[in-house]
Protein backbone atom coordinates (compact mmCIF):
# COMPACT_ATOMS: atom_id res chain seq x y z
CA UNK A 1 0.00 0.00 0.00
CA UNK A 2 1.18 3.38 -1.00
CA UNK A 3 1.19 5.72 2.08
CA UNK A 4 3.44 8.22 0.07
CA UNK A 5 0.94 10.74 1.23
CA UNK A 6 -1.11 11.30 4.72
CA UNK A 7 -3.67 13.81 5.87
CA UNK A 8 -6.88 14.55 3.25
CA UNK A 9 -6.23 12.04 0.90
CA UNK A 10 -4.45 11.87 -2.42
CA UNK A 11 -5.13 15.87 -2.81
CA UNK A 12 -3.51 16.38 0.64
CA UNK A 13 0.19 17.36 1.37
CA UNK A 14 3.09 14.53 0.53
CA UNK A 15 4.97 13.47 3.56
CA UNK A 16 8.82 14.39 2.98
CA UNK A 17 11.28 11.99 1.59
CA UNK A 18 14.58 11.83 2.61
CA UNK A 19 17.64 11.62 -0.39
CA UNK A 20 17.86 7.81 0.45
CA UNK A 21 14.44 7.42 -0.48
CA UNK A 22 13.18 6.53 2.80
CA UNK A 23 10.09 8.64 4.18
CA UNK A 24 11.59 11.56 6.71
CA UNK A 25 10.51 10.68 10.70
CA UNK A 26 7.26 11.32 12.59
CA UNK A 27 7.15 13.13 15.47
CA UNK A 28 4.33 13.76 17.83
CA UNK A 29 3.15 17.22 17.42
CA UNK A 30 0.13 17.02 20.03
CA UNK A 31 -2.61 14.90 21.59
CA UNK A 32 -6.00 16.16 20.59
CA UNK A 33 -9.46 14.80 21.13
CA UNK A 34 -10.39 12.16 18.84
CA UNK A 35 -13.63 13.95 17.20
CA UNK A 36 -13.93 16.04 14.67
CA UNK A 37 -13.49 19.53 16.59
CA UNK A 38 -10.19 17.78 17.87
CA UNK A 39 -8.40 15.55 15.77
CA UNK A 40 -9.94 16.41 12.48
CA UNK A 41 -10.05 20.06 12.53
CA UNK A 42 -6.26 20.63 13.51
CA UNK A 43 -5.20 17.64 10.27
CA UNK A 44 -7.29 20.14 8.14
CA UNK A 45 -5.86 22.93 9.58
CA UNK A 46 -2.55 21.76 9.13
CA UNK A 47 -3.28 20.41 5.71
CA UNK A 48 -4.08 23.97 4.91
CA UNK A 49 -0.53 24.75 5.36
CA UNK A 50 1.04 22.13 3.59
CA UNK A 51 2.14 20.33 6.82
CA UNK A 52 0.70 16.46 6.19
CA UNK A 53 -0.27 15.11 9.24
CA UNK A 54 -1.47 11.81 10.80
CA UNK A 55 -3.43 10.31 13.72
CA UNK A 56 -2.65 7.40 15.68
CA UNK A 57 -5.14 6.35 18.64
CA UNK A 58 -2.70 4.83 21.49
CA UNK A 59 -3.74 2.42 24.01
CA UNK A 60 -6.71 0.77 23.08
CA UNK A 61 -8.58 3.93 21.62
CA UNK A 62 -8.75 1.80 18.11
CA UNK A 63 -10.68 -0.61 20.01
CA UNK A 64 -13.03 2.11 21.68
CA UNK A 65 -13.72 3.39 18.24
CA UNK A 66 -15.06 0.43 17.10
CA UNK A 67 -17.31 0.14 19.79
CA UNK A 68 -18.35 3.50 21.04
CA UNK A 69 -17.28 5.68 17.71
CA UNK A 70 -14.65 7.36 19.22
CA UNK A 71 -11.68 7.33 21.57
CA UNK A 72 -11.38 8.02 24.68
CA UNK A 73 -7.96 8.23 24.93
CA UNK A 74 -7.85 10.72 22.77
CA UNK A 75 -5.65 10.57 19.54
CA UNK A 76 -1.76 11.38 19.17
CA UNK A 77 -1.16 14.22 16.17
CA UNK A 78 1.77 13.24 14.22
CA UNK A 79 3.88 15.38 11.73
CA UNK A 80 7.27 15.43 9.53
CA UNK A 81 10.14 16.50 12.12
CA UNK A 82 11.41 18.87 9.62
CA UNK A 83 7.93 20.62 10.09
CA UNK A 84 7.26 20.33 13.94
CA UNK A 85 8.22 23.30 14.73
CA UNK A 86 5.94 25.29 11.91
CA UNK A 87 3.07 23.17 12.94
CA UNK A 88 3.81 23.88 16.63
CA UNK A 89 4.04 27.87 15.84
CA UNK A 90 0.20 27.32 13.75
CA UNK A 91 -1.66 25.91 16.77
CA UNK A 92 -0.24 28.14 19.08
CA UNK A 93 -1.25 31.19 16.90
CA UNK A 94 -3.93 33.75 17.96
CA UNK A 95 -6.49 33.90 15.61
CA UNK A 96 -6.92 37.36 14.02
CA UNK A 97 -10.17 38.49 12.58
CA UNK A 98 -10.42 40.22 9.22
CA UNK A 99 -12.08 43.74 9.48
């Protein structure tokens, strides 16, 4: 299976590739709440950016998704490490409004 890219789908930012060939490290960028205000809204968000970003549930939150339709563990928000610190700097941003 081709997982050259992660976040939206096919349309969604490629993950980076090292000059070896080999796909560049994963690095935990935050926990978030596995819903869509949580999880789902900060992949968009980051997709927005170009950043790609996956979610991996931790413990047994796939198994709790199955049954209940969502985690409650929470999910863990996981990004290039050549773009941690850009994502980092986007969620900790304050929102300005356009006037």
């Amino acid at each position: 299976m081709d997982n050259s890219f992660w976040a939206r789908g096919a349309a969604g930012p490629a993950w980076p590739v090292r000059a070896d060939g080999t796909k560049e490290k994963a690095v935990l960028l935050c926990r978030a709440a596995d819903n869509t205000a949580g999880a789902e809204m900060t992949i968009s968000l980051l997709a927005a950016y170009n950043i790609p970003c996956f979610k991996y549930q931790e413990n047994d939150g796939a198994a709790g998704k199955v049954v209940s339709g969502f985690s409650v563990f929470g999910a863990g928000l996981y990004v290039p490490e050549s773009m941690a610190e850009e994502a980092a700097a986007l969620l900790e941003a304050d929102v300005e409004e356009e006037s």
